[in-house]
C-alpha atoms as a PDB file:
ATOM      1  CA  UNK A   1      -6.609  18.665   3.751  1.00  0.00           C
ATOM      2  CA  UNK A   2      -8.823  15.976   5.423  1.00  0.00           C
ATOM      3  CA  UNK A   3     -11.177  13.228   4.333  1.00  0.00           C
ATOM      4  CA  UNK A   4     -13.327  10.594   5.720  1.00  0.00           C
ATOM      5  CA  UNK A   5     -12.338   7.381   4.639  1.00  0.00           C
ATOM      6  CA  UNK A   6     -14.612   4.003   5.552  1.00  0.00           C
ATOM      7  CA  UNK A   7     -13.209   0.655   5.474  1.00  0.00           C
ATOM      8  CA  UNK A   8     -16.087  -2.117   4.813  1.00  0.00           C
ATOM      9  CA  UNK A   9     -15.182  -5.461   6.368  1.00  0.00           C
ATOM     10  CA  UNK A  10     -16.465  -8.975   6.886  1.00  0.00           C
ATOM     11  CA  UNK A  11     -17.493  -8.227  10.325  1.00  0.00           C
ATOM     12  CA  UNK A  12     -17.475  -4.410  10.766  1.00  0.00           C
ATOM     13  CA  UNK A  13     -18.067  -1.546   8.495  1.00  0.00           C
ATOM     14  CA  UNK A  14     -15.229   1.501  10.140  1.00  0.00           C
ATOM     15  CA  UNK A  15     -14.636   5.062   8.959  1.00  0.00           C
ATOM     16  CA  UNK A  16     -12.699   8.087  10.831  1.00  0.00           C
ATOM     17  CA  UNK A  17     -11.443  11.408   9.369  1.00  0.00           C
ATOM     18  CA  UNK A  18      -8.240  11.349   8.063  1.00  0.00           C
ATOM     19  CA  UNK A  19      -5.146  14.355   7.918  1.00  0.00           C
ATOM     20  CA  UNK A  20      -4.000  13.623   4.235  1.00  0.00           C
ATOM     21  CA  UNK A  21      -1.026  15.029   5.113  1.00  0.00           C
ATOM     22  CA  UNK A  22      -0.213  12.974   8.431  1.00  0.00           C
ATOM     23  CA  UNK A  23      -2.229   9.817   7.925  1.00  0.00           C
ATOM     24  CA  UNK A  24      -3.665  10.361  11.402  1.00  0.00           C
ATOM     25  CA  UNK A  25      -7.257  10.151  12.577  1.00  0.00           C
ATOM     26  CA  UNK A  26      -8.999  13.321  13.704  1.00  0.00           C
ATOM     27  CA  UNK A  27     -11.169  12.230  16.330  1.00  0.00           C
ATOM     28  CA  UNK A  28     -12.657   9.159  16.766  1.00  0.00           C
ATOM     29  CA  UNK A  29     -12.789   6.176  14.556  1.00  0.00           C
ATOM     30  CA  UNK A  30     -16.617   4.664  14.544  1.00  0.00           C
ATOM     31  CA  UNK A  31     -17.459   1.193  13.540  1.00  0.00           C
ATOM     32  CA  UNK A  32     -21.053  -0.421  12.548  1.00  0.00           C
ATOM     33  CA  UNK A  33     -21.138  -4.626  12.486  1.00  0.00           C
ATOM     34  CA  UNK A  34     -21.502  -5.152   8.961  1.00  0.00           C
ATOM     35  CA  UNK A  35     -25.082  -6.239   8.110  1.00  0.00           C
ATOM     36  CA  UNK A  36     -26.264  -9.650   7.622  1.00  0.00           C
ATOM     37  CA  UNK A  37     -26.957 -10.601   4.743  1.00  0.00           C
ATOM     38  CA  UNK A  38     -24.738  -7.328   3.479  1.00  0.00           C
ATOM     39  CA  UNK A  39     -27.002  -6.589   0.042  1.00  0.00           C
ATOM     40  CA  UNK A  40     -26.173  -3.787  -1.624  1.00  0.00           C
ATOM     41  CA  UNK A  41     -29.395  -1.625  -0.172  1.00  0.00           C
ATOM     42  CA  UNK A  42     -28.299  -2.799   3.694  1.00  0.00           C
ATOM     43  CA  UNK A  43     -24.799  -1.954   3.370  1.00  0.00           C
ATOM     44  CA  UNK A  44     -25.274   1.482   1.497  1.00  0.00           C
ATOM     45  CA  UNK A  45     -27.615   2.640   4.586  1.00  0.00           C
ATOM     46  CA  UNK A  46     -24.845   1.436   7.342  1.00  0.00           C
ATOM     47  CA  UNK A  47     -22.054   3.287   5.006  1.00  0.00           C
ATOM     48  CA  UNK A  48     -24.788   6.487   4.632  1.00  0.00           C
ATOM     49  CA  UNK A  49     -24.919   6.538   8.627  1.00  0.00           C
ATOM     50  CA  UNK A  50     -21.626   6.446   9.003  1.00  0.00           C
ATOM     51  CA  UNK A  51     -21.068   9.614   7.104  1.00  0.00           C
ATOM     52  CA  UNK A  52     -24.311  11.071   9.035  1.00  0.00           C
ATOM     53  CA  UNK A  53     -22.571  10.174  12.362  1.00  0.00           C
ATOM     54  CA  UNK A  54     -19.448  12.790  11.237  1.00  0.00           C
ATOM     55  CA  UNK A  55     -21.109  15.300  10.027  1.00  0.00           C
ATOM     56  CA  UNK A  56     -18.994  14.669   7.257  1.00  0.00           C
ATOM     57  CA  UNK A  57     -19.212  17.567   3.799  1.00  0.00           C
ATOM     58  CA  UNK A  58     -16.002  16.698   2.424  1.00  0.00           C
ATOM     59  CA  UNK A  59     -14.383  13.881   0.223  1.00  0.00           C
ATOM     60  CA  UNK A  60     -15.581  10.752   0.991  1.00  0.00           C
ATOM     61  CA  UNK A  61     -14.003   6.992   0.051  1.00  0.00           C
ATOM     62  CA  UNK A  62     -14.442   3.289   0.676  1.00  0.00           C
ATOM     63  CA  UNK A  63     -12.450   0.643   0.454  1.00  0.00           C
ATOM     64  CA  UNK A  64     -15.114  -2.317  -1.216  1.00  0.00           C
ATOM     65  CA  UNK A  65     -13.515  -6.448  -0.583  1.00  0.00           C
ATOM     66  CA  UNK A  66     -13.285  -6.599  -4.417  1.00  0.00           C
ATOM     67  CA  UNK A  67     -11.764  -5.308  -7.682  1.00  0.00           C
ATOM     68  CA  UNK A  68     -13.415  -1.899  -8.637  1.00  0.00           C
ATOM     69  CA  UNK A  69     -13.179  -0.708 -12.101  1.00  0.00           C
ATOM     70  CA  UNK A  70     -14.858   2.791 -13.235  1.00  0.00           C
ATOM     71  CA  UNK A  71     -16.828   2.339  -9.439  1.00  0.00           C
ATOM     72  CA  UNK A  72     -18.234  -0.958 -10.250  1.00  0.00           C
ATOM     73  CA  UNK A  73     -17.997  -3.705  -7.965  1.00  0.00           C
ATOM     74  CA  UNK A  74     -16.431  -6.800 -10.245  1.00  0.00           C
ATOM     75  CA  UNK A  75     -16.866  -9.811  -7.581  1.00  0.00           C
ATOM     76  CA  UNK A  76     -18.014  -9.655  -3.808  1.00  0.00           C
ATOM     77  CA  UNK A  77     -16.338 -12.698  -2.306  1.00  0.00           C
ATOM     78  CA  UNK A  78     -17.559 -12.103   1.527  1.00  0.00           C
ATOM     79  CA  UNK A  79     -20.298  -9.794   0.494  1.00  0.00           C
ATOM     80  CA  UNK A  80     -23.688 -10.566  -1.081  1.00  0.00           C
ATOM     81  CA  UNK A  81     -24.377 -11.950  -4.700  1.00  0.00           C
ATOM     82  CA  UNK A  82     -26.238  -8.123  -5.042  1.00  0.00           C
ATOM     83  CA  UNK A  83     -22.871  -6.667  -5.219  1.00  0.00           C
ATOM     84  CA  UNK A  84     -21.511  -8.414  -8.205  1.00  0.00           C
ATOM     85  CA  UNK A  85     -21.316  -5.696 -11.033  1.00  0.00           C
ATOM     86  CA  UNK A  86     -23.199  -3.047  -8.757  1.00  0.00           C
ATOM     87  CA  UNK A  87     -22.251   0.468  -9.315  1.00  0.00           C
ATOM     88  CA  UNK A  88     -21.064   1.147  -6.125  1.00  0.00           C
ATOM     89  CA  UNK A  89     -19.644   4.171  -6.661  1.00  0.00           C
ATOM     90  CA  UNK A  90     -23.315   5.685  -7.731  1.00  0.00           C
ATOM     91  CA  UNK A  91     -24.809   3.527  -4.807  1.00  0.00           C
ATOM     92  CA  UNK A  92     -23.405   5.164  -1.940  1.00  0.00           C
ATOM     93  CA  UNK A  93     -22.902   8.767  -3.618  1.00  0.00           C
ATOM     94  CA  UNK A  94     -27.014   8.721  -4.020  1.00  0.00           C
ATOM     95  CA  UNK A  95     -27.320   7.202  -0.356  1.00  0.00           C
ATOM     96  CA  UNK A  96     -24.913   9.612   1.255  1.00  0.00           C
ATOM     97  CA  UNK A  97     -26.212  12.976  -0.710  1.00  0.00           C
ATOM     98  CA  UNK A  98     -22.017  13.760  -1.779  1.00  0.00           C
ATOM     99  CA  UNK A  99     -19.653  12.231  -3.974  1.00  0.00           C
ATOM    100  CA  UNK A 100     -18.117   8.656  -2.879  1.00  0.00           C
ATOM    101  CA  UNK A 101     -15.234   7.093  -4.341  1.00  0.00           C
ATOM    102  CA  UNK A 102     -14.750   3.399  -4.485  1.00  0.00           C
ATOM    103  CA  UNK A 103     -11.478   1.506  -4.335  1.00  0.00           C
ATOM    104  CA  UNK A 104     -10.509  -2.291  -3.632  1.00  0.00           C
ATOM    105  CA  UNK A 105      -9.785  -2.670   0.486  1.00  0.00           C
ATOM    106  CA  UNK A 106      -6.264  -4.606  -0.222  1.00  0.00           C
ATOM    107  CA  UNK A 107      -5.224  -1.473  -2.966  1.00  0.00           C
ATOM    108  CA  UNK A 108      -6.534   0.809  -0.015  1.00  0.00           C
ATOM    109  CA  UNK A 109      -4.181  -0.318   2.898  1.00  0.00           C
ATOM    110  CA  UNK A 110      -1.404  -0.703   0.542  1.00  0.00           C
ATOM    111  CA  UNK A 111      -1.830   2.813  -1.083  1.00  0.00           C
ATOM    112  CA  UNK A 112      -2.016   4.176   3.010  1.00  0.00           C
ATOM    113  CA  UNK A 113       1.246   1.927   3.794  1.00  0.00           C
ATOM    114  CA  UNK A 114       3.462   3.135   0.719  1.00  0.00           C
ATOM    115  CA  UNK A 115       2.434   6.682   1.690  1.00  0.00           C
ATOM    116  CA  UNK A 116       3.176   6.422   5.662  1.00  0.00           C
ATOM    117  CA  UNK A 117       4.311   2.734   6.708  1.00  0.00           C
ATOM    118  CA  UNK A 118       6.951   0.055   6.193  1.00  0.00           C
ATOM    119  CA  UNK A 119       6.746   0.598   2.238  1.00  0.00           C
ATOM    120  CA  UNK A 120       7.558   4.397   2.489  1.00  0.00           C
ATOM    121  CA  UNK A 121      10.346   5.102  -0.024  1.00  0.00           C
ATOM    122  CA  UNK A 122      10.528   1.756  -0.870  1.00  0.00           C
ATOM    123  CA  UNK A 123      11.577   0.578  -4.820  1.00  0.00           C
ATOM    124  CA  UNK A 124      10.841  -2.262  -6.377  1.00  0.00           C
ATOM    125  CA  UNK A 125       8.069  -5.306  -6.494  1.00  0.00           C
ATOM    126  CA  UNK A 126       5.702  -4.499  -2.857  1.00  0.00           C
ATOM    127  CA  UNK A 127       3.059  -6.573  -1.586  1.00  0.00           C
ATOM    128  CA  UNK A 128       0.773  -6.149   0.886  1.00  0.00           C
ATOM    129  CA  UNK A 129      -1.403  -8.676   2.146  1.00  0.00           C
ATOM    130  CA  UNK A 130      -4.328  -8.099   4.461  1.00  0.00           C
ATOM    131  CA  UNK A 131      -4.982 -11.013   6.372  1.00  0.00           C
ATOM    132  CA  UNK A 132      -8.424 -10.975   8.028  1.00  0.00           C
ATOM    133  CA  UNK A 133     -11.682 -12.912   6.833  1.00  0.00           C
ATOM    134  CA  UNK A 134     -10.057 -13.459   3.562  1.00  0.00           C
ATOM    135  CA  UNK A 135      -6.476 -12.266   1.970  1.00  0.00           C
ATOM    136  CA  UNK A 136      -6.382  -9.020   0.259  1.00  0.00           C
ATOM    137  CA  UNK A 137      -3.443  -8.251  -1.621  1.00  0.00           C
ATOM    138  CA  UNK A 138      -1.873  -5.007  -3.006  1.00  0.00           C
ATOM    139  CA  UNK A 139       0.856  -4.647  -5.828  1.00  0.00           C
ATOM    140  CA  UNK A 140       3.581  -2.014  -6.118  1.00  0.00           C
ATOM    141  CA  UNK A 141       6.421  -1.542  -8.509  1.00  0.00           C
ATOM    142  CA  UNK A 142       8.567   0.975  -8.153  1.00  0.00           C
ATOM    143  CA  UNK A 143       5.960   2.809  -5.950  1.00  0.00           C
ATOM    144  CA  UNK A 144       3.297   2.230  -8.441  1.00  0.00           C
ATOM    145  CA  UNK A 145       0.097   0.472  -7.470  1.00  0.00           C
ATOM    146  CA  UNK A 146      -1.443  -2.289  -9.901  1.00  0.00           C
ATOM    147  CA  UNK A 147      -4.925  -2.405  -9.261  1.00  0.00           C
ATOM    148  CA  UNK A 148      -7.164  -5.083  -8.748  1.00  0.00           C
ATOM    149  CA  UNK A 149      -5.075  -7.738  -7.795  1.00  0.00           C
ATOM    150  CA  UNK A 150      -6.555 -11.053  -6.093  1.00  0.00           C
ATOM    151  CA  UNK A 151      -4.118 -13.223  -5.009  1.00  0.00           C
ATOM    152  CA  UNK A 152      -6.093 -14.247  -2.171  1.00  0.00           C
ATOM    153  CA  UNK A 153      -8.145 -16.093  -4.837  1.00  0.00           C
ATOM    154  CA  UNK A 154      -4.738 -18.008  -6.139  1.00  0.00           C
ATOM    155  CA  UNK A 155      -4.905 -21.933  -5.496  1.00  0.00           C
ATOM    156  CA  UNK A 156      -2.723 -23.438  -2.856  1.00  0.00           C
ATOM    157  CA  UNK A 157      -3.327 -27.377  -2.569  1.00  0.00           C
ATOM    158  CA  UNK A 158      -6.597 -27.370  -4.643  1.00  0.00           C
ATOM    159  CA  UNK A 159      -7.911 -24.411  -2.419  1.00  0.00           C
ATOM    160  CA  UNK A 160      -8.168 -20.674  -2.761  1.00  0.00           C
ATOM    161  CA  UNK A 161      -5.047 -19.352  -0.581  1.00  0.00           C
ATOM    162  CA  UNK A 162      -7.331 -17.721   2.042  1.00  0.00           C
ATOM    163  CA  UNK A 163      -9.268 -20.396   2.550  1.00  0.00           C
ATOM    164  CA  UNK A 164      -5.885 -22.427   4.216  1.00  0.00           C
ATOM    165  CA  UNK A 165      -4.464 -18.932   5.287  1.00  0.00           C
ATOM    166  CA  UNK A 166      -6.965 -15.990   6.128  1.00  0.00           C
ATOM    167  CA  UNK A 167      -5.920 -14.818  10.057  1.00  0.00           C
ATOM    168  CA  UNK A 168      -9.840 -15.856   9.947  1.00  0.00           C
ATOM    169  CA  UNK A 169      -8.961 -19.510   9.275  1.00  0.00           C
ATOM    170  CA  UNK A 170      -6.739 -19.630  12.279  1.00  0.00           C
ATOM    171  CA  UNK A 171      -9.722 -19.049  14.838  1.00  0.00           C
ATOM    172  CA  UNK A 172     -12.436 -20.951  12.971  1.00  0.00           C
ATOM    173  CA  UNK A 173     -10.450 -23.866  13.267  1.00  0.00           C
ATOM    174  CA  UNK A 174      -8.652 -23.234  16.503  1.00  0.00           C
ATOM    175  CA  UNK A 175      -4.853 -23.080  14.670  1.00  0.00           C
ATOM    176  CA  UNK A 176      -2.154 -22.495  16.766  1.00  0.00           C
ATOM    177  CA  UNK A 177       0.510 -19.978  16.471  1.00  0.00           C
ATOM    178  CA  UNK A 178       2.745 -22.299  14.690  1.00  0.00           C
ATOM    179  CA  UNK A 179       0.416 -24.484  12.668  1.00  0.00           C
ATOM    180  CA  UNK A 180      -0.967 -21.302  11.117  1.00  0.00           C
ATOM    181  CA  UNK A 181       2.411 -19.939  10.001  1.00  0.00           C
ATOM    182  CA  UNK A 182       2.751 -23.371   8.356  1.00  0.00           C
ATOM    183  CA  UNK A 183       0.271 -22.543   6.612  1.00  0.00           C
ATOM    184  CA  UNK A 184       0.981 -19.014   5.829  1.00  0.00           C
ATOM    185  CA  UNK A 185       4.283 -20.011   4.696  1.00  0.00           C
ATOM    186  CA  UNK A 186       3.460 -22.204   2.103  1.00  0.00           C
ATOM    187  CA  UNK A 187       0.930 -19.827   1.027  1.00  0.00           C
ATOM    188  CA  UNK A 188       3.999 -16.623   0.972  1.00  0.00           C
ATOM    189  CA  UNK A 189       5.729 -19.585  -0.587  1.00  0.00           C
ATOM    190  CA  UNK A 190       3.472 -20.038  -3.282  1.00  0.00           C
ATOM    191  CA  UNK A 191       3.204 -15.828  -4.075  1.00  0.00           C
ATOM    192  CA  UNK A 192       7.101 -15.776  -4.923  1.00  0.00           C
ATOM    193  CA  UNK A 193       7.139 -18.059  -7.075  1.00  0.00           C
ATOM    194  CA  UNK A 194       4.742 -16.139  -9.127  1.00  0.00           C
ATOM    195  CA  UNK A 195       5.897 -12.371  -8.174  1.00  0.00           C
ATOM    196  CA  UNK A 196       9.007 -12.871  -6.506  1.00  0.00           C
ATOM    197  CA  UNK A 197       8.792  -9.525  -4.498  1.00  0.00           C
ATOM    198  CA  UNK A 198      11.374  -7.862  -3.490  1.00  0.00           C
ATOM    199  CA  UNK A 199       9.191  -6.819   0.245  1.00  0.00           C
ATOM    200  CA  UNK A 200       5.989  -8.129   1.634  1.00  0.00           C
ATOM    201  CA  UNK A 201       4.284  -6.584   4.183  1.00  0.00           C
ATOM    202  CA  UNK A 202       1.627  -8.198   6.155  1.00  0.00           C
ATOM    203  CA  UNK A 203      -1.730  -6.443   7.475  1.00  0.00           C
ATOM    204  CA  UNK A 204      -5.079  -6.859   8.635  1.00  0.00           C
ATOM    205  CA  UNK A 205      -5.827  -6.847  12.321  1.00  0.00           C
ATOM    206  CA  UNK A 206      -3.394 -10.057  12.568  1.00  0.00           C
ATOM    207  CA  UNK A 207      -0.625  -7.649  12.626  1.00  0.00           C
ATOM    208  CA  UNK A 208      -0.978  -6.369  15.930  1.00  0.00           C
ATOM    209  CA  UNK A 209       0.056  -9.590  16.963  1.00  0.00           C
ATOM    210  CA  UNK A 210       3.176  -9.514  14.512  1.00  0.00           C
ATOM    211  CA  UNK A 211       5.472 -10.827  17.308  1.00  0.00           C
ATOM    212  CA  UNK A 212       3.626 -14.448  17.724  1.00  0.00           C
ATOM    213  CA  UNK A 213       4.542 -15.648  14.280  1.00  0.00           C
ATOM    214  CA  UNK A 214       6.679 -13.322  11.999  1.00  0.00           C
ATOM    215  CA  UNK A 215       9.565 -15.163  13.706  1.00  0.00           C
ATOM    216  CA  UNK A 216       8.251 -18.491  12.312  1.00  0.00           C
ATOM    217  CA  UNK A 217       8.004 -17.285   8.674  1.00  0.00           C
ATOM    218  CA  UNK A 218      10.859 -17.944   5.600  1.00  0.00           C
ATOM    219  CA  UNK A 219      10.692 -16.506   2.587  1.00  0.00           C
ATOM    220  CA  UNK A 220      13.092 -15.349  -0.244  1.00  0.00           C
ATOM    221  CA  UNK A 221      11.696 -11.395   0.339  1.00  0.00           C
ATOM    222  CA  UNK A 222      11.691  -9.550   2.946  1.00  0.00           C
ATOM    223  CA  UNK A 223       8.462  -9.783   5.232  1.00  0.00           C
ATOM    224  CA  UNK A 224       7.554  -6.984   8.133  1.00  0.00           C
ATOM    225  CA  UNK A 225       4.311  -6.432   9.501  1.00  0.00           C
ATOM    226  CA  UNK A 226       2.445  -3.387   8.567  1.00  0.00           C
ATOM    227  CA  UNK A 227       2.848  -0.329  10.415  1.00  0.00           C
ATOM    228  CA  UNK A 228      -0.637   1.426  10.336  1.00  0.00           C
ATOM    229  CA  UNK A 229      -2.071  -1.969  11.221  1.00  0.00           C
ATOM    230  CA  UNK A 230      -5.818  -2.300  10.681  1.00  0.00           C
ATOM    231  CA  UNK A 231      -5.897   1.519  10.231  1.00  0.00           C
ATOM    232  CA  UNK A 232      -4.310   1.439   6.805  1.00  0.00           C
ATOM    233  CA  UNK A 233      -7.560   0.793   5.235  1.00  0.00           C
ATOM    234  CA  UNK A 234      -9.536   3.871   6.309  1.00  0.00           C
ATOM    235  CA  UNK A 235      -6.309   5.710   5.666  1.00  0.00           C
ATOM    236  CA  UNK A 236      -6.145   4.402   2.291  1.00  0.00           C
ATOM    237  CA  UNK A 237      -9.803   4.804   1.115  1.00  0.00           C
ATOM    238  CA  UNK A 238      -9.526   8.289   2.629  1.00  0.00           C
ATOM    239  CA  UNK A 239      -5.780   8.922   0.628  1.00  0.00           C
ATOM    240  CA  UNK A 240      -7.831   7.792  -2.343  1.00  0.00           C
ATOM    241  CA  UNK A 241     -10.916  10.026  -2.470  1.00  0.00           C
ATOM    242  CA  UNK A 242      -7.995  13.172  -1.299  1.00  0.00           C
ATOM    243  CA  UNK A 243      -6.154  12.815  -4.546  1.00  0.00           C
ATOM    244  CA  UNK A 244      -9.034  11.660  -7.286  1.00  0.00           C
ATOM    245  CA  UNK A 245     -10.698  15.558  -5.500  1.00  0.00           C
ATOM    246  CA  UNK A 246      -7.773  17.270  -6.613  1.00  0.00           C
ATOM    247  CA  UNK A 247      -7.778  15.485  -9.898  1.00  0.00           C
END
C-alpha cells in the first residue's frame, strides 16, 4: 500500500509517495518554500499543488508544526495567527478535492522512526526531538505514541527550549559546533529531569550532520541520531493517513 505524505516546515512545504510497507519514497520527493506570511488560505493552495504535482488519488497526510486534536490546529508557533483553532483537516481535504489527515510534525517523524529507524523494537520511555526552526518532540512508551506533546515550548533559563536550542538558533546566531551542544545539553538536560527517557533520538535536518556534535553530548539516556533523517516526517504523515484508511 502507498500514500503521499507532506511535511509542512518553517521554510519548505515537502511531500513524496511513500511504500507503507518499506518506508521508502517512490519517486521523487518535491518541495514548495513555504509561503510568507503562511495563512491558512496560502498554505492550503501550496499543500493542494503539491498533491496536483503527483497526480496523487490515494490517502493523503500532513504533518502540521502544532498539536492536532479531531483535525484542528491547537497553536501555530512558526505559522500564522490564522491557524490557531483552524480545522485543518477540513481545510486541505476541501482544497485538495480527497480526504487529508492531519497530525503534529514531531508525532509524525517519531511515528515513521518507531516503525523503521533507531526506535524500531524499542521498549520503554522514547523521545524524539526534531531540531530545525523550532524543537518538535515525540513521546513513546512502550511503543505507544502520546500525542501532542510540546516540549519545545518547556522553559530553559527563562526561555522556551528552542529558542536557546532549535538547529535554527545555531545559524541565526553563528554558534559553533561546540557552543551549540552546550546548549543542547542543558536543554536534553532539562527533558530528563522531567521524563527521564530511557532513549532519545535526535532529528530534523541537523541530523545529517550527527557526527559534528553527538560526541559532545551527556545525558543519563541514551541519545542516537535519527535514521530516516529529515525524511521521517513525510514518512510519518504518510504512515498516519495509511493506517487511519484502514481504520
Amino acid at each position: 500500500m502507498k500514500a503521499l505524505g507532506i511535511d509542512v516546515g518553517g521554510s519548505g512545504v515537502k511531500g513524496a509517495i511513500v511504500d507503507l510497507r518499506t518506508g521508502e519514497f517512490v519517486g521523487d520527493r518535491h518541495r514548495i518554500a513555504t509561503p510568507e506570511p503562511a495563512t491558512t488560505k496560502a498554505l492550503t493552495r501550496v499543500v493542494a499543488r503539491l498533491v496536483e504535482q503527483f497526480d496523487w488519488k490515494g490517502p493523503v497526510g500532513c504533518g502540521m508544526p502544532g498539536p492536532v486534536k479531531g483535525g484542528v490546529l491547537m497553536t501555530a508557533v512558526n505559522l500564522h495567527p490564522s491557524w490557531v483553532g483552524a480545522k485543518a483537516e477540513e481545510l486541505y481535504s476541501r482544497a485538495c478535492g480527497r480526504p487529508v489527515r492531519v497530525v503534529n510534525d514531531a508525532d509524525a517523524a517519531g511515528i515513521a522512526e518507531m516503525k523503521f529507524g533507531a526506535g524500531k523494537g524499542k521498549k520503554g520511555v522514547v523521545v524524539v526531538l526534531t531540531l530545525g526552526t523550532g524543537i518538535g518532540s515525540a513521546v513513546f512508551v512502550d511503543g505507544r505514541l502520546v500525542p501532542n506533546t510540546e516540549f519545545g515550548q518547556m522553559e530553559v533559563r527563562g526561555k522556551r527550549g528552542e529558542r536557546r536550542a532549535a538547529a535554527r538558533v545555531k545559524k541565526d546566531r553563528g554558534l559553533s559546533w561546540e557552543e551549540w551542544a552546550e546548549r543542547l545539553n542543558e536543554y536534553l538536560a532539562s527533558l530528563e529531569t522531567l521524563l527521564w527517557p530511557d532513549l532519545v533520538i535526535l532529528g530534523g535536518g541537523v541530523s545529517r550532520r550527527a557526527k559534528k556534535f553527538m560526541g559532545m553530548l551527556s545525558t543519563r539516556a541514551t541519545v542516537v541520531p535519527a535514521m530516516l533523517e529529515n525524511r521521517a516526517g513525510i514518512v510519518g504523515a504518510a504512515l498516519f493517513a495509511g493506517s487511519r484508511v484502514r481504520r
